[in-house]
C-alpha atoms as a PDB file:
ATOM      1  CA  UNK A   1      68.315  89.232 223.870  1.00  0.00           C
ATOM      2  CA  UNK A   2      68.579  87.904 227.289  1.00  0.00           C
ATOM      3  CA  UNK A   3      67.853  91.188 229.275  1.00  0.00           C
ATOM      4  CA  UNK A   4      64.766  91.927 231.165  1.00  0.00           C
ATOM      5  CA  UNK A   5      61.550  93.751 230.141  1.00  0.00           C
ATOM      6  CA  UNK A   6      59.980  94.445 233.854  1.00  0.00           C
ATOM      7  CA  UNK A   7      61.078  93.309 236.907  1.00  0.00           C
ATOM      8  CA  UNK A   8      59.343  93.430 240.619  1.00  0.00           C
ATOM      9  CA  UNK A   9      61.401  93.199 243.837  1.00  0.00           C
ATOM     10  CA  UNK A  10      58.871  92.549 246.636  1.00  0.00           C
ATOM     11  CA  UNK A  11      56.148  94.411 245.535  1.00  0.00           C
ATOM     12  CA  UNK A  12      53.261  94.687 248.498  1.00  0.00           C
ATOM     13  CA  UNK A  13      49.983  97.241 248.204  1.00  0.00           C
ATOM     14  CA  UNK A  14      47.474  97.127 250.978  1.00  0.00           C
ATOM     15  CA  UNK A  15      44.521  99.194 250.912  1.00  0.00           C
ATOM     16  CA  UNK A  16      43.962  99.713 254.903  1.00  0.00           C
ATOM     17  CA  UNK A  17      43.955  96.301 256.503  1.00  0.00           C
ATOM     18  CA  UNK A  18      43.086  94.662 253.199  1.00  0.00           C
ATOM     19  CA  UNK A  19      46.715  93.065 250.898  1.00  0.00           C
ATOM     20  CA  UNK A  20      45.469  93.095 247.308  1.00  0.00           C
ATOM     21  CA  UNK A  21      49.204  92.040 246.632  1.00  0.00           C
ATOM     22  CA  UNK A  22      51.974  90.287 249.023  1.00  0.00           C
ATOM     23  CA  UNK A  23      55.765  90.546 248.253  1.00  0.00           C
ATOM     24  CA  UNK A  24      55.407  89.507 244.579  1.00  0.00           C
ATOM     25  CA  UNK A  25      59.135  89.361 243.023  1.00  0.00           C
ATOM     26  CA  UNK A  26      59.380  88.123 239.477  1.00  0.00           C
ATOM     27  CA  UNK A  27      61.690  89.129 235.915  1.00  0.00           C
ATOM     28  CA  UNK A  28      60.752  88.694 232.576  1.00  0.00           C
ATOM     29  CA  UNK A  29      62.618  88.304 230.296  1.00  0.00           C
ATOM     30  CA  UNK A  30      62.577  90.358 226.380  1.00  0.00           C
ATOM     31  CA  UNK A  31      60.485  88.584 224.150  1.00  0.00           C
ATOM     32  CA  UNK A  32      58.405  86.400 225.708  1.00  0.00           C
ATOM     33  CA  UNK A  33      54.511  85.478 226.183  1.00  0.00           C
ATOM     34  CA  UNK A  34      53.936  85.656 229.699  1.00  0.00           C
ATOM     35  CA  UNK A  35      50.742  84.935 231.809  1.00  0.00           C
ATOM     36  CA  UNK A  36      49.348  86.721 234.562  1.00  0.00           C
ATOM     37  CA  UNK A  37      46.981  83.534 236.135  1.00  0.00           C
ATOM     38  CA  UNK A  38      44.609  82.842 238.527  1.00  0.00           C
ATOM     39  CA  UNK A  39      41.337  83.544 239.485  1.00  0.00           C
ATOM     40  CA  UNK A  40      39.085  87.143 239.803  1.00  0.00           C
ATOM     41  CA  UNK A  41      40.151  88.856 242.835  1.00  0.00           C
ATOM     42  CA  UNK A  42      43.564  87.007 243.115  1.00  0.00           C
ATOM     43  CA  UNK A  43      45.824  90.391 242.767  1.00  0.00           C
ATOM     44  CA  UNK A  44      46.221  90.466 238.869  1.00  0.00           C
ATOM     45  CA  UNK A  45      44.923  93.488 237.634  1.00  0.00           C
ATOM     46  CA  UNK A  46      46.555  95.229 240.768  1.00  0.00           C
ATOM     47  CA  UNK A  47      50.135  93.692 240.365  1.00  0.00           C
ATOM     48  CA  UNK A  48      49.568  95.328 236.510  1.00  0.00           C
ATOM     49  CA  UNK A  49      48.100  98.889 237.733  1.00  0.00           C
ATOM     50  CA  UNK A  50      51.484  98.819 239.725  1.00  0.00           C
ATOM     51  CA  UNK A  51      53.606  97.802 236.862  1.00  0.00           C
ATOM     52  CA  UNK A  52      52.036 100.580 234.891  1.00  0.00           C
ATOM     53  CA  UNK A  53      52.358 103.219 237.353  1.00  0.00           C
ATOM     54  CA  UNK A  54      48.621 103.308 237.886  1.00  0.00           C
ATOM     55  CA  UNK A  55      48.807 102.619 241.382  1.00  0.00           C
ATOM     56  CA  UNK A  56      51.762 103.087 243.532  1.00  0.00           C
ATOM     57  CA  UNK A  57      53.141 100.039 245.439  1.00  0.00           C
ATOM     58  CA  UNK A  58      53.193 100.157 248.961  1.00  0.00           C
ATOM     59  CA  UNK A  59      56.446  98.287 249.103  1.00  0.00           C
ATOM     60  CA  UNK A  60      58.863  97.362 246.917  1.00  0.00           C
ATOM     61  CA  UNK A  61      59.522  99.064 243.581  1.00  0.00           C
ATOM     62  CA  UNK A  62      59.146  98.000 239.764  1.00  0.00           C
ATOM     63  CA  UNK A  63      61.842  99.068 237.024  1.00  0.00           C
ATOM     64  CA  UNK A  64      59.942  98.883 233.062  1.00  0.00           C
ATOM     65  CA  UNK A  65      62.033  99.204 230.116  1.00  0.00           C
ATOM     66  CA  UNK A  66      65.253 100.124 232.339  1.00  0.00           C
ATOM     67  CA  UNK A  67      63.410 102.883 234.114  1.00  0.00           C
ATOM     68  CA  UNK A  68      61.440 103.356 237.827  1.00  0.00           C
ATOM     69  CA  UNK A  69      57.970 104.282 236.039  1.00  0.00           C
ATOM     70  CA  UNK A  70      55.821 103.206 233.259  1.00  0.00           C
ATOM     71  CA  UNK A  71      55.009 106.769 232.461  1.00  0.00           C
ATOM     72  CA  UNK A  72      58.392 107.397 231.397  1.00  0.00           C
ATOM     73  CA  UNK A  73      58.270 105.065 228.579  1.00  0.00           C
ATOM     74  CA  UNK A  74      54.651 105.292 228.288  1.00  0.00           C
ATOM     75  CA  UNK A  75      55.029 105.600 224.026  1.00  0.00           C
ATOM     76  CA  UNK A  76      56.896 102.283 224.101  1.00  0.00           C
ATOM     77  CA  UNK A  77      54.394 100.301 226.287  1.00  0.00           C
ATOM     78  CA  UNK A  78      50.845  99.259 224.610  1.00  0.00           C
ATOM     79  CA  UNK A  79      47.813  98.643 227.218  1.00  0.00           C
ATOM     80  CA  UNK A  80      44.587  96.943 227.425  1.00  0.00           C
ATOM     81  CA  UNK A  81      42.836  97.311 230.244  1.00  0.00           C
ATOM     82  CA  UNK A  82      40.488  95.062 232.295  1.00  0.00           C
ATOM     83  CA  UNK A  83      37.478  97.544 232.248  1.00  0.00           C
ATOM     84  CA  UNK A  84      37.476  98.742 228.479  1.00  0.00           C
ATOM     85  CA  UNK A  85      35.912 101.553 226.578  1.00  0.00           C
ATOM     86  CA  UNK A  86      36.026 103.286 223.151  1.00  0.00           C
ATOM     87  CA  UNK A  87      34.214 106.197 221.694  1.00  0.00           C
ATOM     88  CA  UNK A  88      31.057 104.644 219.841  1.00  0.00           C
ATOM     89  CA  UNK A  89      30.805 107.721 217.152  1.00  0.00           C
ATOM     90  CA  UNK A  90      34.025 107.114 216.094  1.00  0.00           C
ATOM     91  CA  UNK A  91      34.877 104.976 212.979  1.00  0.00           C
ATOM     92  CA  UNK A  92      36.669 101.804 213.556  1.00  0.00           C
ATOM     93  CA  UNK A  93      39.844 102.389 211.411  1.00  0.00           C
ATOM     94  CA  UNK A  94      39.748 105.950 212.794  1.00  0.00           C
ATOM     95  CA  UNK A  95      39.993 105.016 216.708  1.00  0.00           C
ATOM     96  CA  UNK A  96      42.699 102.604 215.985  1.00  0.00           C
ATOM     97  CA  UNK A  97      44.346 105.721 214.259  1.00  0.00           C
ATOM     98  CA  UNK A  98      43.458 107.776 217.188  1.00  0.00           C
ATOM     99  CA  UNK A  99      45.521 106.080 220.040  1.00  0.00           C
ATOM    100  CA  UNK A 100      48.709 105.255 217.399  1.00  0.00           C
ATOM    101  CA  UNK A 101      48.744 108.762 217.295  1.00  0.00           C
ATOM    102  CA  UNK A 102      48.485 109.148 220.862  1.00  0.00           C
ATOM    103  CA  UNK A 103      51.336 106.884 220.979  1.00  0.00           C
ATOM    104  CA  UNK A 104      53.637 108.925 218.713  1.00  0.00           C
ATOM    105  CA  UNK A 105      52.804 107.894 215.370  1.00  0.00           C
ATOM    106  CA  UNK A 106      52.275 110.846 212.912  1.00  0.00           C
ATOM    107  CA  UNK A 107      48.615 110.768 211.336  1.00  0.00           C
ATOM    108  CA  UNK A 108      49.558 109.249 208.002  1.00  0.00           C
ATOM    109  CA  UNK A 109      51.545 106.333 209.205  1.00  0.00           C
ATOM    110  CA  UNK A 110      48.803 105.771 212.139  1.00  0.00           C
ATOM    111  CA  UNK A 111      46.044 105.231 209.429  1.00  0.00           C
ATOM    112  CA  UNK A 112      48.393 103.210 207.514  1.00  0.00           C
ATOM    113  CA  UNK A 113      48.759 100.488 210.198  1.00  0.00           C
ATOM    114  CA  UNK A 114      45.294 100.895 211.254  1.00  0.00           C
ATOM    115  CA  UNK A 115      44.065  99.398 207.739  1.00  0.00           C
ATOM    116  CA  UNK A 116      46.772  97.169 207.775  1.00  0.00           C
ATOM    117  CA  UNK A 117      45.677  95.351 211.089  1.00  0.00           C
ATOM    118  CA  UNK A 118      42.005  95.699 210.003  1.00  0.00           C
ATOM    119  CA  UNK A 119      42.724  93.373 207.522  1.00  0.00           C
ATOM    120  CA  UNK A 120      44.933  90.910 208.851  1.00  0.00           C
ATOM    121  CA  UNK A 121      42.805  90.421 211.512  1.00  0.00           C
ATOM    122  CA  UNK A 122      39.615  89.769 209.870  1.00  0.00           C
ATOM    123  CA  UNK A 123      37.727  93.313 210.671  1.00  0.00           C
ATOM    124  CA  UNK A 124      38.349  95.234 206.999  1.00  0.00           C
ATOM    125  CA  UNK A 125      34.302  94.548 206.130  1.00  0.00           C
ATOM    126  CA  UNK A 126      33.835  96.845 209.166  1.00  0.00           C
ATOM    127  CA  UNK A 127      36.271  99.687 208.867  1.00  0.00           C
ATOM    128  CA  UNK A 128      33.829 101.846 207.863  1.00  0.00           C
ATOM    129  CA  UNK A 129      31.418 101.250 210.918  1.00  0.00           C
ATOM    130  CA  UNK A 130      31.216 103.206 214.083  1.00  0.00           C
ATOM    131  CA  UNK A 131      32.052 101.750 216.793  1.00  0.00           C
ATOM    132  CA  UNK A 132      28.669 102.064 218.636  1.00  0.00           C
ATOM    133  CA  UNK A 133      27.206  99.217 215.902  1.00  0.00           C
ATOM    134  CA  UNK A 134      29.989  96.919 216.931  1.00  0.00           C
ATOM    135  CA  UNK A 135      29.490  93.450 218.589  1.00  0.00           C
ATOM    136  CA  UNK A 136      30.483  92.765 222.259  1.00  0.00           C
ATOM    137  CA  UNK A 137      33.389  90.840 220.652  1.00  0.00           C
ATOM    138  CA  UNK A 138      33.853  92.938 217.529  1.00  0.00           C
ATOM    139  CA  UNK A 139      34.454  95.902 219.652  1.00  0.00           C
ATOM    140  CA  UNK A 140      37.164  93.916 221.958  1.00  0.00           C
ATOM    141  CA  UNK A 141      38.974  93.323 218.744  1.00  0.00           C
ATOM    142  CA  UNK A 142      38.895  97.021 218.297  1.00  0.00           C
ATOM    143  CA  UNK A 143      39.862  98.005 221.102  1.00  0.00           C
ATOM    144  CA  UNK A 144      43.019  95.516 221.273  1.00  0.00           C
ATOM    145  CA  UNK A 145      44.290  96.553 218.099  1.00  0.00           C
ATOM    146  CA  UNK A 146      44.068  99.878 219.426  1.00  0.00           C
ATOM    147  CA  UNK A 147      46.564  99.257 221.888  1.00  0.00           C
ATOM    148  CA  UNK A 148      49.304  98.014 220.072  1.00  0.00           C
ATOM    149  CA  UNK A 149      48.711  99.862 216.753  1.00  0.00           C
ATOM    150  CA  UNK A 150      52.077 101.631 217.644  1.00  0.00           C
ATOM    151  CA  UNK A 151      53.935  98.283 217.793  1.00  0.00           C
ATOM    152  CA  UNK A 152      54.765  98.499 221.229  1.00  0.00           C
ATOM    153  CA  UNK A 153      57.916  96.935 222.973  1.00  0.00           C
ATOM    154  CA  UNK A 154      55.934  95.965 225.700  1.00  0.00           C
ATOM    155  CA  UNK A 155      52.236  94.747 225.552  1.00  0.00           C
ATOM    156  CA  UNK A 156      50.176  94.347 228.594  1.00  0.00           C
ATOM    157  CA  UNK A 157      46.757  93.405 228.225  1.00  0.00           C
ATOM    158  CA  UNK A 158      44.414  92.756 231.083  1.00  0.00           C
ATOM    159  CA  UNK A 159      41.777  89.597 230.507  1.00  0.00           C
ATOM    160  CA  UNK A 160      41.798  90.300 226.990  1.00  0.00           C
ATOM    161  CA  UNK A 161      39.844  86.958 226.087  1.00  0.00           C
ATOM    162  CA  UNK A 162      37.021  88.237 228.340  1.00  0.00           C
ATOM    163  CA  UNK A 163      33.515  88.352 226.005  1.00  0.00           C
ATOM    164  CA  UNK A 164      35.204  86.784 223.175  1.00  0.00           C
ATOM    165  CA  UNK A 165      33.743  83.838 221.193  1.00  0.00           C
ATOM    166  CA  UNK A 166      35.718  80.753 220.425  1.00  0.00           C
ATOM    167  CA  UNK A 167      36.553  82.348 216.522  1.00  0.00           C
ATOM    168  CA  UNK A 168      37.372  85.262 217.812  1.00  0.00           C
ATOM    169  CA  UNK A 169      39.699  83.677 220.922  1.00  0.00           C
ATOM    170  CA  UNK A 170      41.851  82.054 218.255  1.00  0.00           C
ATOM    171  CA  UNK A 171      42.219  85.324 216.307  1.00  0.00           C
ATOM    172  CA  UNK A 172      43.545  87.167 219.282  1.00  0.00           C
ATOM    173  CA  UNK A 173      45.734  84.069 220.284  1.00  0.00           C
ATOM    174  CA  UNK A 174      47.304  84.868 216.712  1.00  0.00           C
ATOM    175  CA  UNK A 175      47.865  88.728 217.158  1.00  0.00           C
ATOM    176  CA  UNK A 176      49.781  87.852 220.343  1.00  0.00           C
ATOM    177  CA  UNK A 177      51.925  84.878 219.200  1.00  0.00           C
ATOM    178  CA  UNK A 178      52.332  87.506 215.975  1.00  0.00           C
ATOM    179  CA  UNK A 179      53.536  89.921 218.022  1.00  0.00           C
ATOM    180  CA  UNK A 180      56.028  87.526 219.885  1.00  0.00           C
ATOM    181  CA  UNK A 181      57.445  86.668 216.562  1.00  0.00           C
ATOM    182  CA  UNK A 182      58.033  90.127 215.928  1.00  0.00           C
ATOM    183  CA  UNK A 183      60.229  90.638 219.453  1.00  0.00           C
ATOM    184  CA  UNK A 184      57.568  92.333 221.499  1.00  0.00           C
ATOM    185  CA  UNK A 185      57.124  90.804 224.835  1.00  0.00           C
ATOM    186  CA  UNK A 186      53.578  90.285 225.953  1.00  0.00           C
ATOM    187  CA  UNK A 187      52.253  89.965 229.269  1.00  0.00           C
ATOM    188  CA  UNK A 188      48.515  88.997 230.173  1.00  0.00           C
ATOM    189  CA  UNK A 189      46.797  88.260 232.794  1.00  0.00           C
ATOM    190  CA  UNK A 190      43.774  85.815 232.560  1.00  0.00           C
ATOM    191  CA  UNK A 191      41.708  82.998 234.767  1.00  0.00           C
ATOM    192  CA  UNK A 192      41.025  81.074 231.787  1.00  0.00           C
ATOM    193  CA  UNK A 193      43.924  78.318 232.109  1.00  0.00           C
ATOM    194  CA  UNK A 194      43.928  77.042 228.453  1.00  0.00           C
ATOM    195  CA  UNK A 195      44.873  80.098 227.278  1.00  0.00           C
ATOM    196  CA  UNK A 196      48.251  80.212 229.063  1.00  0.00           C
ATOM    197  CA  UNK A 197      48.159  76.706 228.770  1.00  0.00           C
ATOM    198  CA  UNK A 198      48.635  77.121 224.379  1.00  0.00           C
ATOM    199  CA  UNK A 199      50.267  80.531 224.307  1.00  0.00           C
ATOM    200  CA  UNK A 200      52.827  81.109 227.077  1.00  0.00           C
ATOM    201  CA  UNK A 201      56.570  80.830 227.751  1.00  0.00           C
ATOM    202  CA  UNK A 202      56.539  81.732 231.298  1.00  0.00           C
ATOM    203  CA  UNK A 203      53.640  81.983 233.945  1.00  0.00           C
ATOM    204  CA  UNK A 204      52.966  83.347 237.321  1.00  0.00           C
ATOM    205  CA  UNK A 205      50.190  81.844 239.209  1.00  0.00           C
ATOM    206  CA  UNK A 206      48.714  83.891 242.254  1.00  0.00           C
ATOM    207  CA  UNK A 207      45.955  83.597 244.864  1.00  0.00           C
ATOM    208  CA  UNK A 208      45.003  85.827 247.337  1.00  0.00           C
ATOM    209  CA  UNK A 209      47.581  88.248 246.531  1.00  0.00           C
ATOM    210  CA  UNK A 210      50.588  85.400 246.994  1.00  0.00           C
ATOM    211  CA  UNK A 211      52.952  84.525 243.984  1.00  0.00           C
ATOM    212  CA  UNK A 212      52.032  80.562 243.995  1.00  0.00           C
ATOM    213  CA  UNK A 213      54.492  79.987 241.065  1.00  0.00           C
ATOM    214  CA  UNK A 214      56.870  81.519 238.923  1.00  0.00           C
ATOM    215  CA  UNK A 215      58.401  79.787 235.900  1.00  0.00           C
ATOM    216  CA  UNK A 216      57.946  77.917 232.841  1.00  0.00           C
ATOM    217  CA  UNK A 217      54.627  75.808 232.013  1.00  0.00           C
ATOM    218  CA  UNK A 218      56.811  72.869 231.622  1.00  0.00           C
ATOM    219  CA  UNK A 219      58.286  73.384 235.152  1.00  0.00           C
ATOM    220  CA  UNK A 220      54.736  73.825 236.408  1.00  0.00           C
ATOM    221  CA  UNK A 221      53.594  70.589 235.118  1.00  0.00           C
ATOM    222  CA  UNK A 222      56.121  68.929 237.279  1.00  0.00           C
ATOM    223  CA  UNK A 223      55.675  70.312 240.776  1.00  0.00           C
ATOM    224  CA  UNK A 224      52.740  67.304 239.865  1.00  0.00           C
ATOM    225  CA  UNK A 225      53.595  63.791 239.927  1.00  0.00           C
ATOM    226  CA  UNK A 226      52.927  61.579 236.736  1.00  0.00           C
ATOM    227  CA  UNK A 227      50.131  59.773 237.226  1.00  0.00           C
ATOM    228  CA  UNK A 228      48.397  56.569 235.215  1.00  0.00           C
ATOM    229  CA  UNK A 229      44.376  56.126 236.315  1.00  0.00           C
ATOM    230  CA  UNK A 230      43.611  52.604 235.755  1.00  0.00           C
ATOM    231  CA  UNK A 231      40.028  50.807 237.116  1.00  0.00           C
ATOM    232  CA  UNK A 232      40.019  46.911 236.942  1.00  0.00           C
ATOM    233  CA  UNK A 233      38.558  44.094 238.911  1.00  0.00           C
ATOM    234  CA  UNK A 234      41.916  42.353 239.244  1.00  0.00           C
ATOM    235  CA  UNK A 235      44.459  42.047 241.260  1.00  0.00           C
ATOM    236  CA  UNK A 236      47.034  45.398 240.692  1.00  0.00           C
ATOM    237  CA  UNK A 237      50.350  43.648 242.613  1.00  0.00           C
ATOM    238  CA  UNK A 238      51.982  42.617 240.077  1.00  0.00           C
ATOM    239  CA  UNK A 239      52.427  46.191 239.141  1.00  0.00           C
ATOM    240  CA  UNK A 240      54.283  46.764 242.468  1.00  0.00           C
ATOM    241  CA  UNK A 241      57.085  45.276 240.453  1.00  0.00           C
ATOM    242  CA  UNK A 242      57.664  47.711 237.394  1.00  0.00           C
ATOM    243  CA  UNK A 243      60.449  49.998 238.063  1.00  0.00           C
ATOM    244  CA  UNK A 244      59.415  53.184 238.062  1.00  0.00           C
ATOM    245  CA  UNK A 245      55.705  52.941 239.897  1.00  0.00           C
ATOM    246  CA  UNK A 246      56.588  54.587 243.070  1.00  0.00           C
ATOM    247  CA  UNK A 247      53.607  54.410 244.678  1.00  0.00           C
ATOM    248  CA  UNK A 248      50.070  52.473 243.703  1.00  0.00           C
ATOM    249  CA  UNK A 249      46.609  54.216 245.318  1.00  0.00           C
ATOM    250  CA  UNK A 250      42.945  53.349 245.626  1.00  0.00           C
ATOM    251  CA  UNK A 251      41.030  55.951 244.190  1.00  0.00           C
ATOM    252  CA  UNK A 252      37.097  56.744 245.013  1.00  0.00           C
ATOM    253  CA  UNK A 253      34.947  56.422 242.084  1.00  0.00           C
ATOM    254  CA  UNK A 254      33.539  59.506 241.256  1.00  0.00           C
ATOM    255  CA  UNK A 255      29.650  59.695 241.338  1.00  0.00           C
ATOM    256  CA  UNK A 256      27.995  59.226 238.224  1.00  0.00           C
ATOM    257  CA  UNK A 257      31.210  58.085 235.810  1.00  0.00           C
ATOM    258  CA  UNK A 258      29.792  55.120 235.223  1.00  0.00           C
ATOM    259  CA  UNK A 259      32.934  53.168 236.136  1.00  0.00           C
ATOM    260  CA  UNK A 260      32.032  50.060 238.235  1.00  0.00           C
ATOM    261  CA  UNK A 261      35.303  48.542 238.449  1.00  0.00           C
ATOM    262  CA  UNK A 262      38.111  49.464 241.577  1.00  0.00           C
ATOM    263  CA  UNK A 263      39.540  52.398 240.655  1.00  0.00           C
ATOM    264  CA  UNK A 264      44.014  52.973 241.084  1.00  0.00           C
ATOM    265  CA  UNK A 265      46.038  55.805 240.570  1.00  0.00           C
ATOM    266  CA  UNK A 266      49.699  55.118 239.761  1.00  0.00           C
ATOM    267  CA  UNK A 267      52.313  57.353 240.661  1.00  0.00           C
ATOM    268  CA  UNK A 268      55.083  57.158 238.344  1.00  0.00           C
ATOM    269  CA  UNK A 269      58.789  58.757 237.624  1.00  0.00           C
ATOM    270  CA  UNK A 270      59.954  60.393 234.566  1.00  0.00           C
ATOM    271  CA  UNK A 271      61.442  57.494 232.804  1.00  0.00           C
ATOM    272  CA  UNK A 272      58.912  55.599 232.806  1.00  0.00           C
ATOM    273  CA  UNK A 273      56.963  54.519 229.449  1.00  0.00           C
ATOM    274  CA  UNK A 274      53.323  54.288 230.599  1.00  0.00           C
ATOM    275  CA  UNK A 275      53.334  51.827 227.565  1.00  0.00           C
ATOM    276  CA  UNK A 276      55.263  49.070 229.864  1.00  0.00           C
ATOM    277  CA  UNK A 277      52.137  49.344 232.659  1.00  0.00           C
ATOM    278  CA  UNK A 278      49.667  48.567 229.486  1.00  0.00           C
ATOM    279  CA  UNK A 279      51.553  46.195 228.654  1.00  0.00           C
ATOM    280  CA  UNK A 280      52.585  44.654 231.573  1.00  0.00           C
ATOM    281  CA  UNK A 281      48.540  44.592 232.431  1.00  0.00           C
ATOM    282  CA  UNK A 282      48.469  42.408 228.920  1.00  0.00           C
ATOM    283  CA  UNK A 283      50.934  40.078 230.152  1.00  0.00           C
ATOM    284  CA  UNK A 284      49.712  39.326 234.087  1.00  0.00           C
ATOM    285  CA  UNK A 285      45.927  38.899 232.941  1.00  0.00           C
ATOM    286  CA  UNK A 286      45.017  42.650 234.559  1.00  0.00           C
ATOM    287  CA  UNK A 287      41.404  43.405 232.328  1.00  0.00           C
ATOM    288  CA  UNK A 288      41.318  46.800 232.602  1.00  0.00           C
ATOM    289  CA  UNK A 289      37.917  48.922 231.785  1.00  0.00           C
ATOM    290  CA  UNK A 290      39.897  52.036 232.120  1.00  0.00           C
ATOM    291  CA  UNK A 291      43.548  53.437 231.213  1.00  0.00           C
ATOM    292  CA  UNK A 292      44.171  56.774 231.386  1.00  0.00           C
ATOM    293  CA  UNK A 293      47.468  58.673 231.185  1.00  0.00           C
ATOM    294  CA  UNK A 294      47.296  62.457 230.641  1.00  0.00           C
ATOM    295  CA  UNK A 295      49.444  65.440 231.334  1.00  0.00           C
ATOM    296  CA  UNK A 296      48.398  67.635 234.294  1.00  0.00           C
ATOM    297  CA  UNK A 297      46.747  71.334 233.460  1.00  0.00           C
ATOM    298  CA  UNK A 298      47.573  74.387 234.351  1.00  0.00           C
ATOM    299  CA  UNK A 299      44.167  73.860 236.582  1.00  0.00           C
ATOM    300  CA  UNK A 300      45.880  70.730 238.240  1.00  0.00           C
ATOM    301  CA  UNK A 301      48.954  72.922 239.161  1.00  0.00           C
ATOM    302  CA  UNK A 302      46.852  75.600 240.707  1.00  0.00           C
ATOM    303  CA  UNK A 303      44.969  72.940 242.625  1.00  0.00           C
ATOM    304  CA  UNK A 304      48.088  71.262 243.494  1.00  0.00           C
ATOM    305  CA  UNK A 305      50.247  73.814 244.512  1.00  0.00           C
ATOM    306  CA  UNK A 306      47.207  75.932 246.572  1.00  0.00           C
ATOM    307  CA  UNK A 307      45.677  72.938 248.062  1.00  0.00           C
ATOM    308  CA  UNK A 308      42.545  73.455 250.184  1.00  0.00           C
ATOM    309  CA  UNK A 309      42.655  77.166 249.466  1.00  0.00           C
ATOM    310  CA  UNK A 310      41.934  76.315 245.782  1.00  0.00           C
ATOM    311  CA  UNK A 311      38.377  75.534 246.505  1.00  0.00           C
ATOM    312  CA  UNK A 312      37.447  78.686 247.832  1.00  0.00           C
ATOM    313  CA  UNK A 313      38.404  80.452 244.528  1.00  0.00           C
ATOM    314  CA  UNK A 314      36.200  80.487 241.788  1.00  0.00           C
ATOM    315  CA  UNK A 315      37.711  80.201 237.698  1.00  0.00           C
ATOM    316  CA  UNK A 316      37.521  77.871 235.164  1.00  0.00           C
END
């Protein structure tokens, strides 16, 4: 299906003099992964407290799951949020139980599902513990399997990679691509770029409150040009000549690459091979001590598309 999950028409909330979030319109569509990105303090977690009904907007106005507020649909909606908590006496398979049943499910079938996602997600061995004797990242797991015990139509989850290990980064990657397989449309917000980068179909990237970008990861990658690094001590105009190159530039040498050869950057078009550049190098006698043709990131997008501003915002 087609339809829309959420939906924001110019969605603005100011506290006093101060615009956590500015005019931020975006639709997403039923069944897809979808990333909330940029850096702490960029208007995330606010543009989701609105979504959710936490927070009111002070302008504009949201519609979840066909209706004006999250609370109305709150049982079909699964949450993580950025500052998390659980209740350490409780057993592990027992608070997962606890918020299904929050969420509508009756006790039998909440325990059920509990187990179930104990032990496809590698925590069965600790079902029995409380959660008080739980890891940093052990408890994270917890608490996101918590949230979408109930197999929600609609996950949101709020910087959910935040204190996990590397293992434990690529289990939760597999809960949420699981849970796209299975229809339900996740949304999560992040400033961890690789994440996105593996897991989503859609992306919006915002600084300072400002939607930056809105759209695919492959549409993303091309607000940047193509680009071919190449350092030789040769002469690069015969290159002027490949069809395709539109534009040839010196680059600095960064300190301490070890590169002592002039550095180019070649600025290329979408049909054409890098292999014919190599190639052509071969054939004019260019020696080159580098070659280097790589896809932008998600962090060369963000740098790209925010410019100057970038450098004032602090992520990996």
């Amino acid at each position: 299906m087609n339809q829309s999950v959420l939906s924001l028409d110019h969605v603005t909330k100011t506290y006093g003099d101060f615009t956590a979030v500015n005019d931020v319109s975006l639709v997403i569509p039923r069944g897809t992964i979808y990333g909330f990105l940029g850096p702490n303090g960029a208007g995330k977690t606010t543009t989701l407290r609105m979504i959710l009904d936490i927070v009111k907007p002070t302008r504009g106005s949201v519609s979840i799951l066909g209706c004006a507020s999250a609370l109305d649909v709150r049982h079909r909606i699964g949450y993580l949020p950025e500052e998390k908590g659980l209740y350490k006496k409780m057993k592990v398979w027992a608070i997962i139980q606890y918020f299904a049943m929050l969420k509508g499910l009756d006790r039998h079938t909440a325990k059920q599902r509990a187990w179930t996602l104990l032990e496809q997600y590698g925590l069965k061995d600790f079902a029995e513990a409380k959660v008080e004797s739980l890891s940093k990242g052990m408890g994270q797991k917890v608490q996101v399997l918590s949230a979408v015990a109930h197999q929600p139509e609609l996950v949101i989850l709020d910087e959910p990679f935040s204190g996990l290990d590397p293992v434990n980064q690529g289990v939760l990657e597999e809960l949420i691509r699981d849970m796209a397989a299975a229809g339900q449309t996740v949304i999560f917000s992040t400033h961890v770029m690789q994440h996105a980068e593996r897991l989503c179909d859609h992306i919006l990237l915002i600084a300072k409150g400002r939607k930056v970008f809105d759209g695919s990861i492959a549409a993303a990658k091309a607000t940047i040009p193509r680009r071919i690094f190449i350092a030789t001590d040769d002469e690069v105009a015969p290159l002027e000549q490949i069809a395709g190159i539109d534009q040839i530039l010196s680059v600095e040498p960064t300190a301490g690459d070890g590169e002592t050869s002039r550095q180019w950057q070649l600025l290329i078009n979408e049909q054409l091979n890098p292999q014919l550049v190599l190639k052509t190098c071969f054939e004019k006698g260019i020696a080159l001590s580098r070659f280097d043709f790589t896809e932008p990131s998600l962090h060369d997008v963000f740098m790209h598309l925010v410019g100057a501003e970038a450098k004032e915002q602090v992520f990996r």
